[in-house]
Protein backbone atom coordinates (compact mmCIF):
# COMPACT_ATOMS: atom_id res chain seq x y z
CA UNK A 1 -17.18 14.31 3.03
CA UNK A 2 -17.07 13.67 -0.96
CA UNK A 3 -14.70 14.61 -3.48
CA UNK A 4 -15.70 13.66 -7.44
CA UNK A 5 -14.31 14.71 -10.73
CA UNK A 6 -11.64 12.19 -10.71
CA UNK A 7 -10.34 10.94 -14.17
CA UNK A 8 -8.75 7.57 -12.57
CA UNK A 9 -5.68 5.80 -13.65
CA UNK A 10 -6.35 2.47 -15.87
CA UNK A 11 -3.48 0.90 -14.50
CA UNK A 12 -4.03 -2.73 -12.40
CA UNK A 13 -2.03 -4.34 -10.21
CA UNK A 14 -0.89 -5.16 -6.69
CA UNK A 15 -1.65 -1.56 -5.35
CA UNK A 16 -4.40 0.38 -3.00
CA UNK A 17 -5.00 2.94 -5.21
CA UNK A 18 -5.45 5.75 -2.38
CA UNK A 19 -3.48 6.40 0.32
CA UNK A 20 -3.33 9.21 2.90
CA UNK A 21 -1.59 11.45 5.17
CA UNK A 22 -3.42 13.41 8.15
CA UNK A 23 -3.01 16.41 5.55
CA UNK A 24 -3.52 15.31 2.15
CA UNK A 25 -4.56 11.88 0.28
CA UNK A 26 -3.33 10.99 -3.42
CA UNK A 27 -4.84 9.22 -6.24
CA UNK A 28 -3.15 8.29 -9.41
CA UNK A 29 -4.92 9.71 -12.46
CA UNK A 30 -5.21 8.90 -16.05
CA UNK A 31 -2.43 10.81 -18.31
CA UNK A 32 0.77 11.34 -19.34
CA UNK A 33 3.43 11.43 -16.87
CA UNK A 34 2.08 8.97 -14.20
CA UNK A 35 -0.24 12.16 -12.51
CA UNK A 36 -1.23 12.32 -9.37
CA UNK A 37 -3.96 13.95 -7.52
CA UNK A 38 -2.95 16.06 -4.03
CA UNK A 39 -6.41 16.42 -2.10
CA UNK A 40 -6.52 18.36 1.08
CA UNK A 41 -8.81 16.18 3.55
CA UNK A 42 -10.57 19.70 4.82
CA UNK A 43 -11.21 20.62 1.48
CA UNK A 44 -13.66 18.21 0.19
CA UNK A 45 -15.89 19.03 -3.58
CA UNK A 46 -15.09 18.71 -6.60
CA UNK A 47 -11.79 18.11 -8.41
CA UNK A 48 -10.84 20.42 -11.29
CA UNK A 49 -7.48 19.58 -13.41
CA UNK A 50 -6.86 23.20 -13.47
CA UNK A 51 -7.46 24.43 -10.28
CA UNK A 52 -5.71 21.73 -8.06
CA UNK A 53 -2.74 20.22 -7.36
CA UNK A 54 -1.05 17.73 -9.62
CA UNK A 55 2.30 15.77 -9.36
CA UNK A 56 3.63 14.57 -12.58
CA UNK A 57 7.24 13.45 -12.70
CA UNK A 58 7.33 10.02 -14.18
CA UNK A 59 7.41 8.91 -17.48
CA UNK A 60 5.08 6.35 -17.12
CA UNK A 61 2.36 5.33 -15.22
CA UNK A 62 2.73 6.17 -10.95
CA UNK A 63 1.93 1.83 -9.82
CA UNK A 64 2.49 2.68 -5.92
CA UNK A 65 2.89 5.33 -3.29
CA UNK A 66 3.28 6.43 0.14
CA UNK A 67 3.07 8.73 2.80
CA UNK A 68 5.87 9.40 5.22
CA UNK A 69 4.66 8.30 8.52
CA UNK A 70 6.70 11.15 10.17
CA UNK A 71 6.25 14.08 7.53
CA UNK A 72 2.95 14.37 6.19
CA UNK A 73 3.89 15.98 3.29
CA UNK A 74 6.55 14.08 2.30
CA UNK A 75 5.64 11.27 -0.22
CA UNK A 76 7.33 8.59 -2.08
CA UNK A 77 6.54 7.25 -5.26
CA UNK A 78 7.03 3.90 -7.75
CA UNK A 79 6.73 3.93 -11.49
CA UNK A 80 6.18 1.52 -14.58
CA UNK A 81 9.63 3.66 -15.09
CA UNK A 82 11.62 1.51 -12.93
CA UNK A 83 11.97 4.77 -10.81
CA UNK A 84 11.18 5.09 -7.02
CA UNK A 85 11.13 9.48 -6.49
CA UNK A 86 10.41 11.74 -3.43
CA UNK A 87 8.38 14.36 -3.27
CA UNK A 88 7.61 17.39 -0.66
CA UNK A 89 4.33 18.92 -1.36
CA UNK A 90 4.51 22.70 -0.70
CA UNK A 91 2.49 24.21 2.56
CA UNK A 92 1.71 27.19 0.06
CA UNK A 93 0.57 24.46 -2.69
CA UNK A 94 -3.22 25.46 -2.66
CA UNK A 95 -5.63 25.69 -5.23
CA UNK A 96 -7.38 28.59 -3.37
CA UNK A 97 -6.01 31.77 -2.32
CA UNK A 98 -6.69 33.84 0.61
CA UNK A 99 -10.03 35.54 -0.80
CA UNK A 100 -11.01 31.95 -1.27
CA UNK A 101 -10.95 31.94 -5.23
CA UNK A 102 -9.84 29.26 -7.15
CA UNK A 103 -6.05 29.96 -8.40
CA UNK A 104 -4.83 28.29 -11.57
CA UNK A 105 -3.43 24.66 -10.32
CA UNK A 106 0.19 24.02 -10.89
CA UNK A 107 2.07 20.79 -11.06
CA UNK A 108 4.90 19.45 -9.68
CA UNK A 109 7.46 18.23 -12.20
CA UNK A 110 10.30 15.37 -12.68
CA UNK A 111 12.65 18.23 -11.31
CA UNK A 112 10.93 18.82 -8.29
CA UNK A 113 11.68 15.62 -6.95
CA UNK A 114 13.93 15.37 -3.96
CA UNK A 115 15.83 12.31 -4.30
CA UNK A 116 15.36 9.71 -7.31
CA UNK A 117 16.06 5.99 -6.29
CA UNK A 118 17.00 3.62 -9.54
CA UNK A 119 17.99 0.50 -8.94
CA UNK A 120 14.99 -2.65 -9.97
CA UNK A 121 15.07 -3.59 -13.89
CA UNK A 122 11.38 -3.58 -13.94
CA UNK A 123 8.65 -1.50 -12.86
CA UNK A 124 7.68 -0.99 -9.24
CA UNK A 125 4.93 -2.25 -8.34
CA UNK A 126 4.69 -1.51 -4.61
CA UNK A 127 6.64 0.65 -2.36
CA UNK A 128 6.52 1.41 1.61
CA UNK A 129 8.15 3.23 3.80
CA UNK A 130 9.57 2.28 7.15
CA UNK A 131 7.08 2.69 10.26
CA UNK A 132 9.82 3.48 13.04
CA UNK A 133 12.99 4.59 10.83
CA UNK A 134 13.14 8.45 9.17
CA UNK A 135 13.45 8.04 5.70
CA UNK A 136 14.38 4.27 4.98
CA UNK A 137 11.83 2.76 2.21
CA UNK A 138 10.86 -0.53 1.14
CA UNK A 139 9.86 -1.20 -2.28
CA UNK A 140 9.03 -4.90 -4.92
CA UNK A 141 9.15 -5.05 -8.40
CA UNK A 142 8.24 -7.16 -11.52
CA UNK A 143 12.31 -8.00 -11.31
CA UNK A 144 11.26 -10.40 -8.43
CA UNK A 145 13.18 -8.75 -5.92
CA UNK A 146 12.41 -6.47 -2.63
CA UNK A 147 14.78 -3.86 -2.02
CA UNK A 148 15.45 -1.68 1.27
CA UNK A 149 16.94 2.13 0.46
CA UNK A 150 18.39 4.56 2.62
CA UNK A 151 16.27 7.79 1.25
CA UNK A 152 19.16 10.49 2.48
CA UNK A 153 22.24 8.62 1.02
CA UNK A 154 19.99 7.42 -2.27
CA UNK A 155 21.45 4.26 -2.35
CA UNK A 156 19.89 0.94 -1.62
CA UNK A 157 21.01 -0.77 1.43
CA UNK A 158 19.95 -4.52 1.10
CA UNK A 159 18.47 -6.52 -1.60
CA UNK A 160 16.24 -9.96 -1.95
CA UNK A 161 15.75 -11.96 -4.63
CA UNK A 162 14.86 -15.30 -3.27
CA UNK A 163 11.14 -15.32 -5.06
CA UNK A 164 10.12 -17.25 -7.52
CA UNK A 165 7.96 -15.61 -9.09
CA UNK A 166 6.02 -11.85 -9.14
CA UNK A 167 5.00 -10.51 -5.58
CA UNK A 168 1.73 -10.13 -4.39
CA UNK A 169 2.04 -7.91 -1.68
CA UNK A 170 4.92 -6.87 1.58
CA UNK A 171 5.08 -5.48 4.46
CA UNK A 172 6.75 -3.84 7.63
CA UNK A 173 6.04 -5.28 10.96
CA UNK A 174 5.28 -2.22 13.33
CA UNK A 175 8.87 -2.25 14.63
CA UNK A 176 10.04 -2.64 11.00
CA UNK A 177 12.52 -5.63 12.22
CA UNK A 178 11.34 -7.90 9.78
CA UNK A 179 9.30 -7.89 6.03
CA UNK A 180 6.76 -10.53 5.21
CA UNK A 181 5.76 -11.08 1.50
CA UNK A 182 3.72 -13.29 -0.83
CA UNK A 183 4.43 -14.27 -4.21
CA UNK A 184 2.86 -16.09 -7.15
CA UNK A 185 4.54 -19.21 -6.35
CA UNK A 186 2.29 -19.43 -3.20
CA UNK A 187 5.04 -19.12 -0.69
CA UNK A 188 5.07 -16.59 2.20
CA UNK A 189 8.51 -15.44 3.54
CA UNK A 190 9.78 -13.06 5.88
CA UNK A 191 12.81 -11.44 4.99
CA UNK A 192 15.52 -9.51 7.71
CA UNK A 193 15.64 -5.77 5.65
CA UNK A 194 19.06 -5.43 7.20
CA UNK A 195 20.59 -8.52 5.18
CA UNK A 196 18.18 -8.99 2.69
CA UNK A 197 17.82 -12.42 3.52
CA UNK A 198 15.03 -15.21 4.02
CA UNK A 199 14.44 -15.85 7.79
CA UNK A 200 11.31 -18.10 7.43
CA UNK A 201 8.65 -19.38 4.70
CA UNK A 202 5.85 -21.43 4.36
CA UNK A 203 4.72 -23.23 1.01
CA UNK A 204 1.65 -23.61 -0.42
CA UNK A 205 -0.08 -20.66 1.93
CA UNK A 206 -2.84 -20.56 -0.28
CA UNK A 207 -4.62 -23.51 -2.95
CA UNK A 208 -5.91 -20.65 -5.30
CA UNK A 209 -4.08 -18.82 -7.61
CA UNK A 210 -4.91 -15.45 -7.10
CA UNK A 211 -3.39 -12.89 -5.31
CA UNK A 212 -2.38 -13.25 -1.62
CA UNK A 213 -2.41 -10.08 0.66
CA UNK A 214 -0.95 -9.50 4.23
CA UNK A 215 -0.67 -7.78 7.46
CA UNK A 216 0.69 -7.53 11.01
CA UNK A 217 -1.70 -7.98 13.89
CA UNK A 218 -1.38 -8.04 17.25
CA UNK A 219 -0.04 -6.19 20.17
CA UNK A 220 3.42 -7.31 19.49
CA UNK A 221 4.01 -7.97 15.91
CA UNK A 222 4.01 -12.29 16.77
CA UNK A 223 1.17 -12.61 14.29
CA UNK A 224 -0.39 -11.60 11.13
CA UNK A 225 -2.81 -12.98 8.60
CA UNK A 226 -2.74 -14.14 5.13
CA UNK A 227 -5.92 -13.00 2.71
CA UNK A 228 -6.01 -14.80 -0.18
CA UNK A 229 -8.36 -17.78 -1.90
CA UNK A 230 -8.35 -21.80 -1.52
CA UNK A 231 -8.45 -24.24 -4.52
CA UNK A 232 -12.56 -23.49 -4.95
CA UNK A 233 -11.39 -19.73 -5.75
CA UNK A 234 -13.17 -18.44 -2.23
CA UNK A 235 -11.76 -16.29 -0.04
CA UNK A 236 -10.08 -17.16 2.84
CA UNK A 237 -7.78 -15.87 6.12
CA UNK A 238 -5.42 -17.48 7.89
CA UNK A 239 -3.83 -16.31 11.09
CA UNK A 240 -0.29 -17.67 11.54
CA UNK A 241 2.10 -17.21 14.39
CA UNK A 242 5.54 -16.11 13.32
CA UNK A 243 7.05 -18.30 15.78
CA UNK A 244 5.91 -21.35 14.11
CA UNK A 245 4.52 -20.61 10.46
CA UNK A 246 4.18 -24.49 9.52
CA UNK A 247 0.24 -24.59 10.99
CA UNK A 248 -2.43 -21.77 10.77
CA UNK A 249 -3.77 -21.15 14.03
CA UNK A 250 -7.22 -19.97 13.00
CA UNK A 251 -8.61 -20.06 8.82
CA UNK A 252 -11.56 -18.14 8.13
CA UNK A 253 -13.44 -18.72 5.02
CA UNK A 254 -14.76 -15.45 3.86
CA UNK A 255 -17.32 -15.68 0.52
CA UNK A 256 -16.93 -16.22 -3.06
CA UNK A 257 -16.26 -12.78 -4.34
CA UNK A 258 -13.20 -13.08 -7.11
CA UNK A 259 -11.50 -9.38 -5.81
CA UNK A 260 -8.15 -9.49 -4.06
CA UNK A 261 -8.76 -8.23 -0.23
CA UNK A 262 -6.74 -4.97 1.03
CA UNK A 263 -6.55 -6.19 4.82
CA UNK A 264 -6.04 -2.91 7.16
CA UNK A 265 -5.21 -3.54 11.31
CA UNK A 266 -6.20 -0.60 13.72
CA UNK A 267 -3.40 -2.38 16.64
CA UNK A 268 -5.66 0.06 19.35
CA UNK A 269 -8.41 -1.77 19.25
CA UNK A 270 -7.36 -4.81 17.42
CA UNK A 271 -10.08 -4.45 14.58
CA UNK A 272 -8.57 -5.52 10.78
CA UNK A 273 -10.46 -3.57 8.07
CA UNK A 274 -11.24 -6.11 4.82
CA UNK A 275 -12.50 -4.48 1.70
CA UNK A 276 -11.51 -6.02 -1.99
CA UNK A 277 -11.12 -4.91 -4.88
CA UNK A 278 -15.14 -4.52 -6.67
CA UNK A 279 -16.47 -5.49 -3.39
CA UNK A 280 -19.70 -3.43 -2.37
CA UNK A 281 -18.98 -3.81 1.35
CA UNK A 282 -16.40 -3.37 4.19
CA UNK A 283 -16.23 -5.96 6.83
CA UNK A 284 -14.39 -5.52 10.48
CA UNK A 285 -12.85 -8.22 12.59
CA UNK A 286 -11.81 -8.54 16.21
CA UNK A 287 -8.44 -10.45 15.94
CA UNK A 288 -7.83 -11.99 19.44
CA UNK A 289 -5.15 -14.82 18.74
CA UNK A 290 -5.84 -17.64 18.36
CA UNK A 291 -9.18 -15.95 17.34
CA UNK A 292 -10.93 -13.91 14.88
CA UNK A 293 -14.57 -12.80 15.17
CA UNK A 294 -16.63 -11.08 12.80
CA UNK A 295 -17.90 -7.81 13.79
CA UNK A 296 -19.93 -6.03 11.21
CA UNK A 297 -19.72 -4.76 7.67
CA UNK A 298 -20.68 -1.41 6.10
CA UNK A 299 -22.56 -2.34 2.74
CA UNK A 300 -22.13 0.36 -0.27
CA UNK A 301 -24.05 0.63 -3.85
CA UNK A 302 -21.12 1.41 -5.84
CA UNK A 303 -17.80 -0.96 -6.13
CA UNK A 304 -14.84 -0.30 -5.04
CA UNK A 305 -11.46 0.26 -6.36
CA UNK A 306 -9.33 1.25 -3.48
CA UNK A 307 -9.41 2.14 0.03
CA UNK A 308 -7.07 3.48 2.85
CA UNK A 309 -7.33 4.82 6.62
CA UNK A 310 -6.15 8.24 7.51
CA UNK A 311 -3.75 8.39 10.54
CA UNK A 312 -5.32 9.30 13.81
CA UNK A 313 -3.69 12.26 13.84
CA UNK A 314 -5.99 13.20 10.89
């Protein structure tokens, strides 16, 4: 299936770019008011600013978002604005009514949002939401911190600010009991979300400068792997064992390509996803600790920007 017409957002950074629920995915577009595009996944052609939907409620440009793994229409996102807002996207929200004609498109405004979240000095560059807990929310920012909020109460519930430098990239292990991060100072740490609080980190995870992206793998949540580039400027992967982060158990070099990876893990059949940023292909792994084994690779004509999965339940 194909959508087109999209007018994308110019803004870099740290972020997929698209992300989806099993209903809808979004894509940040260029304009005033940090704009979103809301795509149904059943309704694929092309996109027309006045016929579909549109969120709109920052005042500058949408960096992040996410989908709420437990409400598929509920969506969460972070702004050069130093905001963090949530959003409900309407069931009746359509750009086509019931004779199947195109309807004028409507947007959803600053006022729409369900709960506003201010707290970082700086813009948010990356925000995510809990995988096991309703409505708690992680989120980084250029302030150098990593914050944990409580989405009903609107407050923020623990803060970190042990980094020395901008983040590259965090996440939730699958029973969201700890956070693991990278930073431009090279160091990978894993932080308790309860306390806020460094638990572990390694130095030096990386040679090259570039960024450094993560995630989980594994039946259990004991590993995950580092993506980022050695002192040439290739690519590399590293699997490390959270119960002893001092020694990689397995480092993969990859190619030569200068785009960040996006590393995605499918935990039922224990195949990570690797696409970067301008790459022309998609490559799969089996991770097996202490092992991973390339698989295969799909190989497109046109780079890439972004990528995401859908949920299986999509």
């Amino acid at each position: 299936m194909c959508w087109s017409g999209f007018r994308l957002a110019t803004a870099t950074g740290e972020q997929q770019y698209i992300k989806a629920s099993a209903k809808y995915f979004a894509i940040a577009l260029a304009g005033g008011g940090g704009p979103l595009a809301i795509c149904s996944l059943d309704r694929p052609g092309r996109f027309e600013p006045g016929t579909s939907q549109i969120l709109s409620g920052h005042s500058g440009n949408v960096l992040d978002f996410d989908w709420n793994p437990f409400d598929d229409t509920m969506l969460a996102t972070a702004s050069e604005d130093t905001s963090i807002k949530l959003w409900t996207i309407p069931d009746d929200w359509e750009p086509i009514d019931s004779n199947g004609n195109a309807k004028s498109g409507t947007s959803l405004e600053s006022d729409a949002a369900l709960v506003e979240l201010v707290g970082h000095r700086k813009k948010v560059t990356l925000v995510r939401f809990h995988p096991t807990a309703s409505n708690v929310l992680g989120s980084a920012a250029s302030d150098m911190t990593v914050k944990v909020w409580d989405c009903e109460r609107g407050e923020c519930v623990s803060s970190c600010d042990e980094f020395g430098d901008l983040l590259h990239d965090f996440v939730w292990d699958y029973r969201g009991d700890n956070i693991a991060t990278s930073c431009k100072d090279k160091t990978l740490r894993l932080i308790d979300p309860r306390t806020g609080k460094v638990t572990q980190s390694i130095a030096n995870a990386h040679e090259g400068a570039k960024s450094v992206k993560l995630a989980y793998v594994g039946d259990d949540a004991s590993h995950f792997v580092s993506v980022g580039f050695n002192k040439t400027s290739a690519r590399e992967m590293k699997l490390l064992d959270i119960k002893n982060l001092s020694t990689p158990i397995h480092t993969e070099k990859i190619d030569t390509a200068s785009g960040a990876f996006v590393p995605l893990f499918d935990k039922d059949a224990n195949v990570l996803y690797m696409c970067g940023k301008g790459d022309v292909k998609l490559g799969y792994y089996e991770v097996e600790p202490p092992k991973i084994h390339a698989l295969s690779e799909f190989r497109s004509t046109t780079p890439g920007k972004g990528y995401c999965s859908v949920p299986k339940l999509g």
